[in-house]
PDB file of N, CA and C in Angstrom:
ATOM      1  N   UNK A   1     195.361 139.342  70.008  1.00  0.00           N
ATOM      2  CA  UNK A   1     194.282 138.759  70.783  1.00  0.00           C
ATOM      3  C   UNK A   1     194.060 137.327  70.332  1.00  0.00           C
ATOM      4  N   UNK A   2     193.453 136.591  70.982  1.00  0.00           N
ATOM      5  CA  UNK A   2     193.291 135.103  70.904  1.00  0.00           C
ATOM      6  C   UNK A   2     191.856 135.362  69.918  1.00  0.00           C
ATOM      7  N   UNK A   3     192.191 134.514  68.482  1.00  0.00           N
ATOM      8  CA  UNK A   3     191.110 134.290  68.014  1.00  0.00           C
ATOM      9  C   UNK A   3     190.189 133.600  68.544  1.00  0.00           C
ATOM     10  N   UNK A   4     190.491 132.274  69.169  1.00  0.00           N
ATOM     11  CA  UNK A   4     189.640 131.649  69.384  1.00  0.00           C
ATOM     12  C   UNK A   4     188.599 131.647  70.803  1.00  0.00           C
ATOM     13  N   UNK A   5     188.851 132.766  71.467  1.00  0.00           N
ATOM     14  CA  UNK A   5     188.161 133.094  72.528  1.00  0.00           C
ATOM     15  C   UNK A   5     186.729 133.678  72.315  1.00  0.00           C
ATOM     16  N   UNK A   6     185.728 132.861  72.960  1.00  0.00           N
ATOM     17  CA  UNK A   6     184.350 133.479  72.213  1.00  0.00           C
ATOM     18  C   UNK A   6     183.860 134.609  73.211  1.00  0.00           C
ATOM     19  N   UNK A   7     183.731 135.461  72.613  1.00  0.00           N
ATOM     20  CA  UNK A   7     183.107 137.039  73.296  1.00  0.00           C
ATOM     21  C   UNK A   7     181.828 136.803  73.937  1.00  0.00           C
ATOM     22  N   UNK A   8     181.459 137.697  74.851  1.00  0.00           N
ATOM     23  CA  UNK A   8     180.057 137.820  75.247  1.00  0.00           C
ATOM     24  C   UNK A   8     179.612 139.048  74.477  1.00  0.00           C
ATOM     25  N   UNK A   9     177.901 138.841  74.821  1.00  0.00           N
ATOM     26  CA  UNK A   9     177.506 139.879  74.069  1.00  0.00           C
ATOM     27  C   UNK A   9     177.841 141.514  74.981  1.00  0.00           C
ATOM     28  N   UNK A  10     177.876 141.998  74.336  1.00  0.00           N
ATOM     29  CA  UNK A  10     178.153 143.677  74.954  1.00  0.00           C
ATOM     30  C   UNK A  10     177.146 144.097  76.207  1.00  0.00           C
ATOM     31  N   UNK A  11     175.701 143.424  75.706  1.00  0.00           N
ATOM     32  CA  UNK A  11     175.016 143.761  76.648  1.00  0.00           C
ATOM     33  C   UNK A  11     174.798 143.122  77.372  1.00  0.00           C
ATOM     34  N   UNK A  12     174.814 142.022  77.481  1.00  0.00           N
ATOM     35  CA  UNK A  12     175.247 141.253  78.336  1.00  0.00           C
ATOM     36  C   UNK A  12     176.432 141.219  79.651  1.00  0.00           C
ATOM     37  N   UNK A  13     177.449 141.327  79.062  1.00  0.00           N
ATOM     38  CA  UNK A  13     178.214 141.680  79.738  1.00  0.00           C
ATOM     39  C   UNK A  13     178.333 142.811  80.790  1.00  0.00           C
ATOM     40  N   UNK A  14     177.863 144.500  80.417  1.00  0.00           N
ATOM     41  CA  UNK A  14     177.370 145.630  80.672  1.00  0.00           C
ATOM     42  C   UNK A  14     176.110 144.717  81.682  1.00  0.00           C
ATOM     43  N   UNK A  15     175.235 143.957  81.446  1.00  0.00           N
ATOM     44  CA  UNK A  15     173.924 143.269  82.525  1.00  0.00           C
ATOM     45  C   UNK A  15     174.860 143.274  83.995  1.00  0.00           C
ATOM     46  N   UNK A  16     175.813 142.264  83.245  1.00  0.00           N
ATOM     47  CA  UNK A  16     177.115 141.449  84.684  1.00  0.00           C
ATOM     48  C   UNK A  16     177.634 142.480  85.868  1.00  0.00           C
ATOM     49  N   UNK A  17     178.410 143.388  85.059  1.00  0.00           N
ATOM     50  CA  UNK A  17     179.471 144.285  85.619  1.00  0.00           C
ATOM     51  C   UNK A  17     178.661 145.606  86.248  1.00  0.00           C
ATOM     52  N   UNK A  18     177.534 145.993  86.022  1.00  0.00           N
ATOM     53  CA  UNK A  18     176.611 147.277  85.952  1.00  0.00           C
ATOM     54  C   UNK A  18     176.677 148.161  84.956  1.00  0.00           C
ATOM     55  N   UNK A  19     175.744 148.909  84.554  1.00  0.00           N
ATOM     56  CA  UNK A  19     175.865 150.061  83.836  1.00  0.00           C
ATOM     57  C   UNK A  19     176.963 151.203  83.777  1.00  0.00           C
ATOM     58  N   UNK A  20     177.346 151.638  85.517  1.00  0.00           N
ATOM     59  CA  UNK A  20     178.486 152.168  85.299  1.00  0.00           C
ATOM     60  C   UNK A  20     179.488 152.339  84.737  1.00  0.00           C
ATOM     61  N   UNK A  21     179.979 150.648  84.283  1.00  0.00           N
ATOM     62  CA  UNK A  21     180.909 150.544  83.548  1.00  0.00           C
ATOM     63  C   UNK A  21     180.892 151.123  82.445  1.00  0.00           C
ATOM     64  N   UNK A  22     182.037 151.932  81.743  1.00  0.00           N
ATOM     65  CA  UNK A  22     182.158 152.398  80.888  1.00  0.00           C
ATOM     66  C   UNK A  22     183.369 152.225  79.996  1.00  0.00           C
ATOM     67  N   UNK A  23     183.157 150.891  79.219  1.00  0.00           N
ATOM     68  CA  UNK A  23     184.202 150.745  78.326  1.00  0.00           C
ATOM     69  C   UNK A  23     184.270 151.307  77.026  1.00  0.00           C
ATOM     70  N   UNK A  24     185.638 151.645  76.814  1.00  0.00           N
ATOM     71  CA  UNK A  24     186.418 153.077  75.696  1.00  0.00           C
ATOM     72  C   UNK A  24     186.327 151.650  73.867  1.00  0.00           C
ATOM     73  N   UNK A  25     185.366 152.858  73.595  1.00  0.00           N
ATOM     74  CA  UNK A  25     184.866 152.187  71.536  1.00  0.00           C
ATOM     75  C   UNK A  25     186.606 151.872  71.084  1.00  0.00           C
ATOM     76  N   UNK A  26     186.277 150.453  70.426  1.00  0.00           N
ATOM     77  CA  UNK A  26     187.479 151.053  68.888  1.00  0.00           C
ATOM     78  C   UNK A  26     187.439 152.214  68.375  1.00  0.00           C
ATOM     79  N   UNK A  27     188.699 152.446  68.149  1.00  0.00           N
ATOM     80  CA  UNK A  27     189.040 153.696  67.704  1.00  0.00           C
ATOM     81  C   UNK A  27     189.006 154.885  68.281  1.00  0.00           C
ATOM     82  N   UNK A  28     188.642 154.606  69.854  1.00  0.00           N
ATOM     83  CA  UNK A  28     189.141 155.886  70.678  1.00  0.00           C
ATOM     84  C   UNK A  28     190.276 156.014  70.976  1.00  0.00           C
ATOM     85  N   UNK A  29     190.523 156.574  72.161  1.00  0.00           N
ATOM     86  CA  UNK A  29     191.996 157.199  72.712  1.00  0.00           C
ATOM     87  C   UNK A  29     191.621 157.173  74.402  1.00  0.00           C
ATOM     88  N   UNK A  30     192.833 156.169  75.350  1.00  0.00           N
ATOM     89  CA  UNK A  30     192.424 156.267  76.367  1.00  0.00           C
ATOM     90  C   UNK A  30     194.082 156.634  77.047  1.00  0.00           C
ATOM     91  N   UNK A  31     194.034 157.213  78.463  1.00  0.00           N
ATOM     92  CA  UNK A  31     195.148 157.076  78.788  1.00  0.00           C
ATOM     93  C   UNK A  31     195.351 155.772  79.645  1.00  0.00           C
ATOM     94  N   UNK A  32     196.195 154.922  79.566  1.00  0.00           N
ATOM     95  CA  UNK A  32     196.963 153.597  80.196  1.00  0.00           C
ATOM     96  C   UNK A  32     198.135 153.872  81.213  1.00  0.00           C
ATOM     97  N   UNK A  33     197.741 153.452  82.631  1.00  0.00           N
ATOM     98  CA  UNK A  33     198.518 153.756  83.590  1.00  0.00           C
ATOM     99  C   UNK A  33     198.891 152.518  84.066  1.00  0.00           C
ATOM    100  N   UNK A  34     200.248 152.225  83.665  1.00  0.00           N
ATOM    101  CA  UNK A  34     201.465 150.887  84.043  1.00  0.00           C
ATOM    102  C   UNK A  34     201.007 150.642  85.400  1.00  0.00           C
ATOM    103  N   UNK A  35     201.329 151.734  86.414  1.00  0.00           N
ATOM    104  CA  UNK A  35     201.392 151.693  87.992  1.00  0.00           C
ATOM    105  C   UNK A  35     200.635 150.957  88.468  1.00  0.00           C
ATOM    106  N   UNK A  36     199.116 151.295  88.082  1.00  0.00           N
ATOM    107  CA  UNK A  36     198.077 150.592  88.848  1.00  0.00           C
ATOM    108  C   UNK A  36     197.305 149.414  87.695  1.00  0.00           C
ATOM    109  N   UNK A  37     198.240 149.497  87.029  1.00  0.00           N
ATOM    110  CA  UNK A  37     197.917 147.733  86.193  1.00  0.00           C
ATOM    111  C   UNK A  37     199.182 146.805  86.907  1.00  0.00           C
ATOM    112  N   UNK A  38     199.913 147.297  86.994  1.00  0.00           N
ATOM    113  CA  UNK A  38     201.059 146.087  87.861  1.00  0.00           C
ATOM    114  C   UNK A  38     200.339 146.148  89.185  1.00  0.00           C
ATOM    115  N   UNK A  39     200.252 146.957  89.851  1.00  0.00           N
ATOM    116  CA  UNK A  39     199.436 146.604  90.808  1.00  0.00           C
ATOM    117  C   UNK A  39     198.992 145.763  91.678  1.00  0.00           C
ATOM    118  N   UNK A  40     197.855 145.407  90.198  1.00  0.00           N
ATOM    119  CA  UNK A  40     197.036 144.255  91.049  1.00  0.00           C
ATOM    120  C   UNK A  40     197.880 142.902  89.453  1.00  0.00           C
ATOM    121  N   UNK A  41     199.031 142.944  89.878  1.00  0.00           N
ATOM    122  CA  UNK A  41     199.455 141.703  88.965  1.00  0.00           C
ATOM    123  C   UNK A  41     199.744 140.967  89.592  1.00  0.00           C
ATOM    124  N   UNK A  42     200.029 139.789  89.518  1.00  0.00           N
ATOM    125  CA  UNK A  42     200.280 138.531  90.300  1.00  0.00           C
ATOM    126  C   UNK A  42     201.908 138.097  91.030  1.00  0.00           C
ATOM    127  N   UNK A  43     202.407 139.137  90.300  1.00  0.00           N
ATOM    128  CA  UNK A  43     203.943 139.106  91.046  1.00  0.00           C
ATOM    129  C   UNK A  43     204.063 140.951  91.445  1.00  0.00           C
ATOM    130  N   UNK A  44     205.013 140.879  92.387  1.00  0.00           N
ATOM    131  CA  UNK A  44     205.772 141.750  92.427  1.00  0.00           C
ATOM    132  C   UNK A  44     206.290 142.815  90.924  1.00  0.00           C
ATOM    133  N   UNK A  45     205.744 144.244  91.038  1.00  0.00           N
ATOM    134  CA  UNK A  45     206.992 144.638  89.474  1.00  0.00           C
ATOM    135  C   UNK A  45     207.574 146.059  89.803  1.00  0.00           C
ATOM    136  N   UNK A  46     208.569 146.068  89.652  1.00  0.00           N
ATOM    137  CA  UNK A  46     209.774 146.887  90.452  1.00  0.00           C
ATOM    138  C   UNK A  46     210.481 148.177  89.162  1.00  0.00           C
ATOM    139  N   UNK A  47     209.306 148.849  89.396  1.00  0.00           N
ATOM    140  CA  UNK A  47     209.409 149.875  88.336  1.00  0.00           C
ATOM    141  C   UNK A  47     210.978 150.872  88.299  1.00  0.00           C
ATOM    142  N   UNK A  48     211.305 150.546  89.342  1.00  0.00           N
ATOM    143  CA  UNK A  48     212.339 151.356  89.821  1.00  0.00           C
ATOM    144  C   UNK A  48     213.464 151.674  88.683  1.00  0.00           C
ATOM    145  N   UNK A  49     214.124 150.331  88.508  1.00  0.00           N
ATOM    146  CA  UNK A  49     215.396 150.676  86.923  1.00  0.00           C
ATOM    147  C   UNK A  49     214.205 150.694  85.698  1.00  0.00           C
ATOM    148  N   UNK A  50     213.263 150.333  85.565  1.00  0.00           N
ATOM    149  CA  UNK A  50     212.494 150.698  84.213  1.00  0.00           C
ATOM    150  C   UNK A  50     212.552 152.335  84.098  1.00  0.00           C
ATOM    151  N   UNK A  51     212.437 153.069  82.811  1.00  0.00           N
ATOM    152  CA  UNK A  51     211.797 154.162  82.658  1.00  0.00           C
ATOM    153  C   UNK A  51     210.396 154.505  82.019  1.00  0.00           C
ATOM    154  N   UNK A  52     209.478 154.314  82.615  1.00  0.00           N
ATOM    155  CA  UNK A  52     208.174 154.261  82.341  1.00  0.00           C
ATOM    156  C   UNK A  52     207.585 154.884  82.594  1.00  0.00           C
ATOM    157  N   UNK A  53     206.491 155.771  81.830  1.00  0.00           N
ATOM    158  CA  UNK A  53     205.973 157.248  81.908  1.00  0.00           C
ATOM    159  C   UNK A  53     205.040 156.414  83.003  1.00  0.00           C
ATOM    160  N   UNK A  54     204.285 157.929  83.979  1.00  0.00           N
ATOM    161  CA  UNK A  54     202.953 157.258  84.567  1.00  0.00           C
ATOM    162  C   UNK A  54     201.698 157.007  83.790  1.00  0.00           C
ATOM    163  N   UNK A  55     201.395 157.665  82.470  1.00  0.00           N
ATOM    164  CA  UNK A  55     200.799 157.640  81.627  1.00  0.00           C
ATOM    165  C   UNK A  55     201.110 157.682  80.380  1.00  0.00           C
ATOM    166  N   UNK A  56     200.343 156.783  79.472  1.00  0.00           N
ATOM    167  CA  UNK A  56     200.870 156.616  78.371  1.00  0.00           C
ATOM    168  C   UNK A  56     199.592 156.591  77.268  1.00  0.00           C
ATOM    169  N   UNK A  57     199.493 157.508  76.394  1.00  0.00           N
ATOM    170  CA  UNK A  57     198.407 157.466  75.425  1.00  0.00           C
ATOM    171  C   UNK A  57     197.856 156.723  74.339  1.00  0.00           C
ATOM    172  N   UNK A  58     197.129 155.551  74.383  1.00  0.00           N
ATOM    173  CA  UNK A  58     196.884 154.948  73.236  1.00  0.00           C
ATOM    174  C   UNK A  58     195.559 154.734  72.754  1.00  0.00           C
ATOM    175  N   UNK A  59     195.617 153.946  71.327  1.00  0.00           N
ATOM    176  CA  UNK A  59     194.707 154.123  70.886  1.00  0.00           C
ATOM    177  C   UNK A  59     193.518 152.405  70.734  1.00  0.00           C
ATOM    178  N   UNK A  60     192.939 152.547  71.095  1.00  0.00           N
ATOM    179  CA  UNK A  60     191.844 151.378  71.267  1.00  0.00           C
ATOM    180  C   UNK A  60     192.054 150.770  69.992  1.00  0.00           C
ATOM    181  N   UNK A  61     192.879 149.451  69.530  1.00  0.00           N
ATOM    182  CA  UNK A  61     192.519 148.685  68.386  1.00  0.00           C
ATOM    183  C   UNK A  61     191.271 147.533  68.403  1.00  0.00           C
ATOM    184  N   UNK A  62     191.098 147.051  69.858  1.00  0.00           N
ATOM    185  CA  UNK A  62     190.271 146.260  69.739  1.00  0.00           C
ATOM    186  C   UNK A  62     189.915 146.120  70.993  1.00  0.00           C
ATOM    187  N   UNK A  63     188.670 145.490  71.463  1.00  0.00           N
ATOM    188  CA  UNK A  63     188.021 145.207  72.685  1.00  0.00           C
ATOM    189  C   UNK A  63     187.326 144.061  72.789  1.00  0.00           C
ATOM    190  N   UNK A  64     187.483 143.130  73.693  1.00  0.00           N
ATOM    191  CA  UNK A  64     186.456 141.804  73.499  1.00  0.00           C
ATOM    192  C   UNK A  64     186.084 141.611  75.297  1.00  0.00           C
ATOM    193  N   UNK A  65     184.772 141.407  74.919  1.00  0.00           N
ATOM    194  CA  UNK A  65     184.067 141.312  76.140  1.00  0.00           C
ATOM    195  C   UNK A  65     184.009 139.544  76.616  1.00  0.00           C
ATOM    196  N   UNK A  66     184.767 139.063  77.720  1.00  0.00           N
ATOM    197  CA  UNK A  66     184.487 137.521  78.111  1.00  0.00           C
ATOM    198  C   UNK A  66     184.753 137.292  79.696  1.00  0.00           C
ATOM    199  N   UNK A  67     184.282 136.128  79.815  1.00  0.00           N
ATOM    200  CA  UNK A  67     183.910 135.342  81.175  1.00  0.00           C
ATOM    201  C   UNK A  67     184.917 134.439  81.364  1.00  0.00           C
ATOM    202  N   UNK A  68     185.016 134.268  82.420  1.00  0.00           N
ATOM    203  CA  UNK A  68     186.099 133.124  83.020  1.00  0.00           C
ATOM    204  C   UNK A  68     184.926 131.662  82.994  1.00  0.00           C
ATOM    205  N   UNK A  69     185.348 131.027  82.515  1.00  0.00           N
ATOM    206  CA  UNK A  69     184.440 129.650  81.996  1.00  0.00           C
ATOM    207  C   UNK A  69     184.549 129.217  83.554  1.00  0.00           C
ATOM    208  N   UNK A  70     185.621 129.220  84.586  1.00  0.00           N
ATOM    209  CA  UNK A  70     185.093 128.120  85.486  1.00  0.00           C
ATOM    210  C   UNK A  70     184.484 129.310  87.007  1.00  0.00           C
ATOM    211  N   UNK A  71     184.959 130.798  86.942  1.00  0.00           N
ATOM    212  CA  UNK A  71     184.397 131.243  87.624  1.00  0.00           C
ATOM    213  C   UNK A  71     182.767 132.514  87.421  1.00  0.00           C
ATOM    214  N   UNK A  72     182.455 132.111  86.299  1.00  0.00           N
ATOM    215  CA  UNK A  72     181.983 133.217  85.810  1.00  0.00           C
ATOM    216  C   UNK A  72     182.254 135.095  85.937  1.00  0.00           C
ATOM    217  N   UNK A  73     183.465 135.308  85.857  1.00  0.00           N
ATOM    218  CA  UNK A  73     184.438 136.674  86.388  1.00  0.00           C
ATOM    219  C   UNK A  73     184.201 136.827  85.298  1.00  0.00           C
ATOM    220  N   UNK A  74     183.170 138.190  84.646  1.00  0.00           N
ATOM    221  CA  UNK A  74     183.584 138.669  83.593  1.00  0.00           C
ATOM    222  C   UNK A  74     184.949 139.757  83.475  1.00  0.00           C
ATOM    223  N   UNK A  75     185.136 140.073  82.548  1.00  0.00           N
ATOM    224  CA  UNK A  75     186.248 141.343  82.413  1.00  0.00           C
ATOM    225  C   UNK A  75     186.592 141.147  80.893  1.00  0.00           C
ATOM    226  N   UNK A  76     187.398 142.503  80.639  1.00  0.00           N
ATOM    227  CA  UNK A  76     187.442 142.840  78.918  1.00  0.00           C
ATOM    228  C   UNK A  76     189.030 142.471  78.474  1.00  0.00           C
ATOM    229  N   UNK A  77     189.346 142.410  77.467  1.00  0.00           N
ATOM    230  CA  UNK A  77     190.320 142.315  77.046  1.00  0.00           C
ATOM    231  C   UNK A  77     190.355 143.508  75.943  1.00  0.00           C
ATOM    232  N   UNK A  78     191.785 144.204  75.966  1.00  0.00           N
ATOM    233  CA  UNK A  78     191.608 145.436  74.745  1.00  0.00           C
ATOM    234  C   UNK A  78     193.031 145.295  74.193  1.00  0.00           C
ATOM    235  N   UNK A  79     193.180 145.678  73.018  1.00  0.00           N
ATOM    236  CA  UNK A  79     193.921 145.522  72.309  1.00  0.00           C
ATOM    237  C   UNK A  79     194.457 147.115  72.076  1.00  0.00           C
ATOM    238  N   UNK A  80     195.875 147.870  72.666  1.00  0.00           N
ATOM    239  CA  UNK A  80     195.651 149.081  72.549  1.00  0.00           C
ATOM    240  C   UNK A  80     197.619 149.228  71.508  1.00  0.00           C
ATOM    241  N   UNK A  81     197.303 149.944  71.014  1.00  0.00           N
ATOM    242  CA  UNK A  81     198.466 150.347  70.237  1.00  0.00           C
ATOM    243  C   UNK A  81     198.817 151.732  70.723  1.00  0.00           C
ATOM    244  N   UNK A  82     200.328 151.975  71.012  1.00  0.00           N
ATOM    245  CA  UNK A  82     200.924 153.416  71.692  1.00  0.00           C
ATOM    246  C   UNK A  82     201.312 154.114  70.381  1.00  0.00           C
ATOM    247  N   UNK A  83     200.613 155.681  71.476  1.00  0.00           N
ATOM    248  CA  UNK A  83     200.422 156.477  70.625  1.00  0.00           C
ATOM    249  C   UNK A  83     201.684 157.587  70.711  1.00  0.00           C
ATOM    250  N   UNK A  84     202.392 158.191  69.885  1.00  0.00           N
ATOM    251  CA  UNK A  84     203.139 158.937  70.103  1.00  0.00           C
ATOM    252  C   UNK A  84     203.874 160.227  69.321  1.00  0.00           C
ATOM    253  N   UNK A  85     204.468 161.118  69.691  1.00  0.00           N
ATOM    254  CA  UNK A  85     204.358 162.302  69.180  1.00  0.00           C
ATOM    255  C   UNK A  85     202.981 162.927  69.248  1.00  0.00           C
ATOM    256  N   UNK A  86     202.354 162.922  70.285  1.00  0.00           N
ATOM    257  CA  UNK A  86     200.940 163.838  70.111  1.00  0.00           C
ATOM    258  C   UNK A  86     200.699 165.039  70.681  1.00  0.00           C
ATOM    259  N   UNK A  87     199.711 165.815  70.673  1.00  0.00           N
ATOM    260  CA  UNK A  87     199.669 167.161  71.619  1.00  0.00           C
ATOM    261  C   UNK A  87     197.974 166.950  71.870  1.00  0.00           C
ATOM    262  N   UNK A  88     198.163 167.606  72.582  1.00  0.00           N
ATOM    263  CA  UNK A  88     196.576 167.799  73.641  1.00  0.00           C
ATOM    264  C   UNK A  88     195.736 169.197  73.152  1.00  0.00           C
ATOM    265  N   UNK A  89     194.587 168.978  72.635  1.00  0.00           N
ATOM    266  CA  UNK A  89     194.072 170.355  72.369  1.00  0.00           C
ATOM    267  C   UNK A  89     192.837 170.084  73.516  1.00  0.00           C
ATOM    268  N   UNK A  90     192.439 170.725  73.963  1.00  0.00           N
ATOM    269  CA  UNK A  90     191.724 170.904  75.303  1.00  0.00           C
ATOM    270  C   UNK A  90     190.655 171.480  75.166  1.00  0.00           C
ATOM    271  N   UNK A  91     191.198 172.859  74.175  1.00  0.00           N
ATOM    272  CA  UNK A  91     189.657 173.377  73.349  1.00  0.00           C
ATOM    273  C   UNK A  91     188.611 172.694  72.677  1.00  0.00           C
ATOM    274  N   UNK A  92     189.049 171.687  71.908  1.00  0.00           N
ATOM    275  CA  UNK A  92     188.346 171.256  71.302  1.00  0.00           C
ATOM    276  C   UNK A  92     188.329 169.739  71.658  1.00  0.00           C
ATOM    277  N   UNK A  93     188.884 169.265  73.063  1.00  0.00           N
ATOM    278  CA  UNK A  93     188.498 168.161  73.397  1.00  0.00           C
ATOM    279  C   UNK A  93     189.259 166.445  72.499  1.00  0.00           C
ATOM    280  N   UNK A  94     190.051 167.559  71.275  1.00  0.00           N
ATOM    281  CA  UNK A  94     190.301 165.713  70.498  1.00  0.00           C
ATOM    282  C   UNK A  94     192.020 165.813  70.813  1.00  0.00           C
ATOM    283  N   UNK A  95     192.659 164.963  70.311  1.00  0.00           N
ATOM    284  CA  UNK A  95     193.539 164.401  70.402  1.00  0.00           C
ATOM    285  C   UNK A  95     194.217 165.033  69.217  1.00  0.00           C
ATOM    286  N   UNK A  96     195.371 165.294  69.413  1.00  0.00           N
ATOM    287  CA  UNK A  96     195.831 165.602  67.797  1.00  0.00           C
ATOM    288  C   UNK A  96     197.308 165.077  67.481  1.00  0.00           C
ATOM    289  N   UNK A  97     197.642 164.984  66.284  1.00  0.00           N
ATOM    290  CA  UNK A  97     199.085 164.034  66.323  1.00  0.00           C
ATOM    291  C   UNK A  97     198.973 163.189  65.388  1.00  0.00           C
ATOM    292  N   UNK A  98     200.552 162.432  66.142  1.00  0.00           N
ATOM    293  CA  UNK A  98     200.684 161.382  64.990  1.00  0.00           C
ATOM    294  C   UNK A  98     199.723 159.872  65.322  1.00  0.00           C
ATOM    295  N   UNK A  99     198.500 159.901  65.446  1.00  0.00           N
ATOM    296  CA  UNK A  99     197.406 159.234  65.983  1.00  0.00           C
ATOM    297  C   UNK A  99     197.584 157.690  65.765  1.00  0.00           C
ATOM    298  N   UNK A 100     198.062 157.451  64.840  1.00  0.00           N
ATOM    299  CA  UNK A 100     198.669 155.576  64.589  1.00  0.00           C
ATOM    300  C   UNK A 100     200.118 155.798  64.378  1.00  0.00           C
ATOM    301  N   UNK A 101     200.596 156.705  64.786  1.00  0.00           N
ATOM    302  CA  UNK A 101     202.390 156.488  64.680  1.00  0.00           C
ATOM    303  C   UNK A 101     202.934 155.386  65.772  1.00  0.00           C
ATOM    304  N   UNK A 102     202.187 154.912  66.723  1.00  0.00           N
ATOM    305  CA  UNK A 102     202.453 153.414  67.034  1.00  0.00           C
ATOM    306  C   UNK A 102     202.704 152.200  66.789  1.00  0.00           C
ATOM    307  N   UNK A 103     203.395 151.625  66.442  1.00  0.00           N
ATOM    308  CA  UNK A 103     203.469 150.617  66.005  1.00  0.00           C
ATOM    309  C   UNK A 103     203.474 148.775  67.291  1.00  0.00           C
ATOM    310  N   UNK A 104     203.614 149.423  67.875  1.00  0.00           N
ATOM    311  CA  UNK A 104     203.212 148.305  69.257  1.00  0.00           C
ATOM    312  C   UNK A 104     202.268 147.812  69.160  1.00  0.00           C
ATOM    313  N   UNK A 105     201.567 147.093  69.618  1.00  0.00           N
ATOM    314  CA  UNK A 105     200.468 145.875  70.179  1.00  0.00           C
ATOM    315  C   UNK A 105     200.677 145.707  71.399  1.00  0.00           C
ATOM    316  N   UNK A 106     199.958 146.007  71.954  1.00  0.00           N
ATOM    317  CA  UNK A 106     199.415 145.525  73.950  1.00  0.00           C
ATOM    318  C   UNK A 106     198.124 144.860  73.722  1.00  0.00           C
ATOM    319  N   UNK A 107     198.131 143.557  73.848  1.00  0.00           N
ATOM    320  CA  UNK A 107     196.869 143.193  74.514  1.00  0.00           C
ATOM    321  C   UNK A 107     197.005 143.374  76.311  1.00  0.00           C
ATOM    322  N   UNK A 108     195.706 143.902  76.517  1.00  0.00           N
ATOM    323  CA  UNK A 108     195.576 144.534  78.101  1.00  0.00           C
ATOM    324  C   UNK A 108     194.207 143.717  78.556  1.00  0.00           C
ATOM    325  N   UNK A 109     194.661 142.990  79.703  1.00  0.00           N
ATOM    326  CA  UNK A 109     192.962 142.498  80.474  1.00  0.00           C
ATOM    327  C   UNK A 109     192.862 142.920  81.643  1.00  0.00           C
ATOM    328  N   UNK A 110     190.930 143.516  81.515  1.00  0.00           N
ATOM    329  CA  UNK A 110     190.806 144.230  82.321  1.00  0.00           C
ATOM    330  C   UNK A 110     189.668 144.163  83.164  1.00  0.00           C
ATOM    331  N   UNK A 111     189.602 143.920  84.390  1.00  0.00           N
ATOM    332  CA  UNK A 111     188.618 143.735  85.381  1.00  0.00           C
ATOM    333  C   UNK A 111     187.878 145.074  85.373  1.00  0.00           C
ATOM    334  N   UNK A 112     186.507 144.859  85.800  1.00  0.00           N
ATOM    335  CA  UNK A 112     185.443 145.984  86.020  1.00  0.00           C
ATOM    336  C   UNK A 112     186.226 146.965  87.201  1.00  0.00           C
ATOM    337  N   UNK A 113     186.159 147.895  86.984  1.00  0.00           N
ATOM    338  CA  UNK A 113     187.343 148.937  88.392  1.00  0.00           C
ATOM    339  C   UNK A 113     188.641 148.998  88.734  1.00  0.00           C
ATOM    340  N   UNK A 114     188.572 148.401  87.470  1.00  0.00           N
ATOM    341  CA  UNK A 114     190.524 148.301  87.653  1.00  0.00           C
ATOM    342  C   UNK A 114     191.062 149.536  87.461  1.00  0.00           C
ATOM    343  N   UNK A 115     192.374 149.662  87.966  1.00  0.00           N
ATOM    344  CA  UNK A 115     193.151 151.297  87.920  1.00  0.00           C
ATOM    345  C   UNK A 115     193.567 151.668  86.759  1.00  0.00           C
ATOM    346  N   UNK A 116     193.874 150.437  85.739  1.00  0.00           N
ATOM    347  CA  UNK A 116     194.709 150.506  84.949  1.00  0.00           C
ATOM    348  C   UNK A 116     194.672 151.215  84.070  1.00  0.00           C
ATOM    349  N   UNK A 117     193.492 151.867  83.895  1.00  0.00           N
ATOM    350  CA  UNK A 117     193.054 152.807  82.421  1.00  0.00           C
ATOM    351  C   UNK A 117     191.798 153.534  82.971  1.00  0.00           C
ATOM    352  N   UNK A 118     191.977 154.631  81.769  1.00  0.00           N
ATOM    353  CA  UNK A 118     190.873 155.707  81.728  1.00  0.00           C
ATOM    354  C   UNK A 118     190.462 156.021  80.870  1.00  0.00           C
ATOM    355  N   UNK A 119     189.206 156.558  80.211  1.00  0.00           N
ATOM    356  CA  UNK A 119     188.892 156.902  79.291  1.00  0.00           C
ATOM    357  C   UNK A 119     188.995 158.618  79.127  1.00  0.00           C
TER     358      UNK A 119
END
């Protein structure tokens, strides 16, 4: 992530976008869907020869809340590291696995309603 980008405040931001919004804490676990983050990207992306899951599990390293200085567009930036080798316990709702066996870095930016992720 860009150090030098200055954050808004949380609640602030949450003022901008509505309450609805519901952005995923450090140190959670969200699923990240490629499909509908290329999407709305600015070119064309032609998943076709890639092999790319539709979902992919990672883990929230970081989140920064900011504004577009010349349009006032807020949206988040998150910092997510892939997660892998994991299993799903359902009973009990958590995640289980090799929980930082990721070693990647994605910084991901993300508009209020975007497809690209879920919590």
């Amino acid at each position: 992530m860009k150090e030098n980008e200055k954050s808004l405040d949380p609640q602030l931001w949450h003022a901008c976008v509505g309450w609805m919004v519901q952005m995923p804490l450090v140190n959670s676990k969200v699923f990240y869907f490629p499909q509908g983050h290329a999407e709305h990207a600015n070119s064309n992306v032609d998943f076709g020869a890639l092999r790319i899951p539709p979902l992919v599990l990672c883990h929230v390293a970081a989140v920064k809340f900011l504004a577009d200085l010349e349009t006032d567009e807020v949206y988040a930036r998150l910092r997510l590291i892939i997660l892998r080798n994991f299993d799903l316990d359902f009973e009990d709702d958590v995640l289980d696995g090799n929980a930082l066996g990721g070693s990647q870095f994605h910084d991901i930016v993300l508009k209020p309603f975007s497809p690209g992720w879920i919590i």
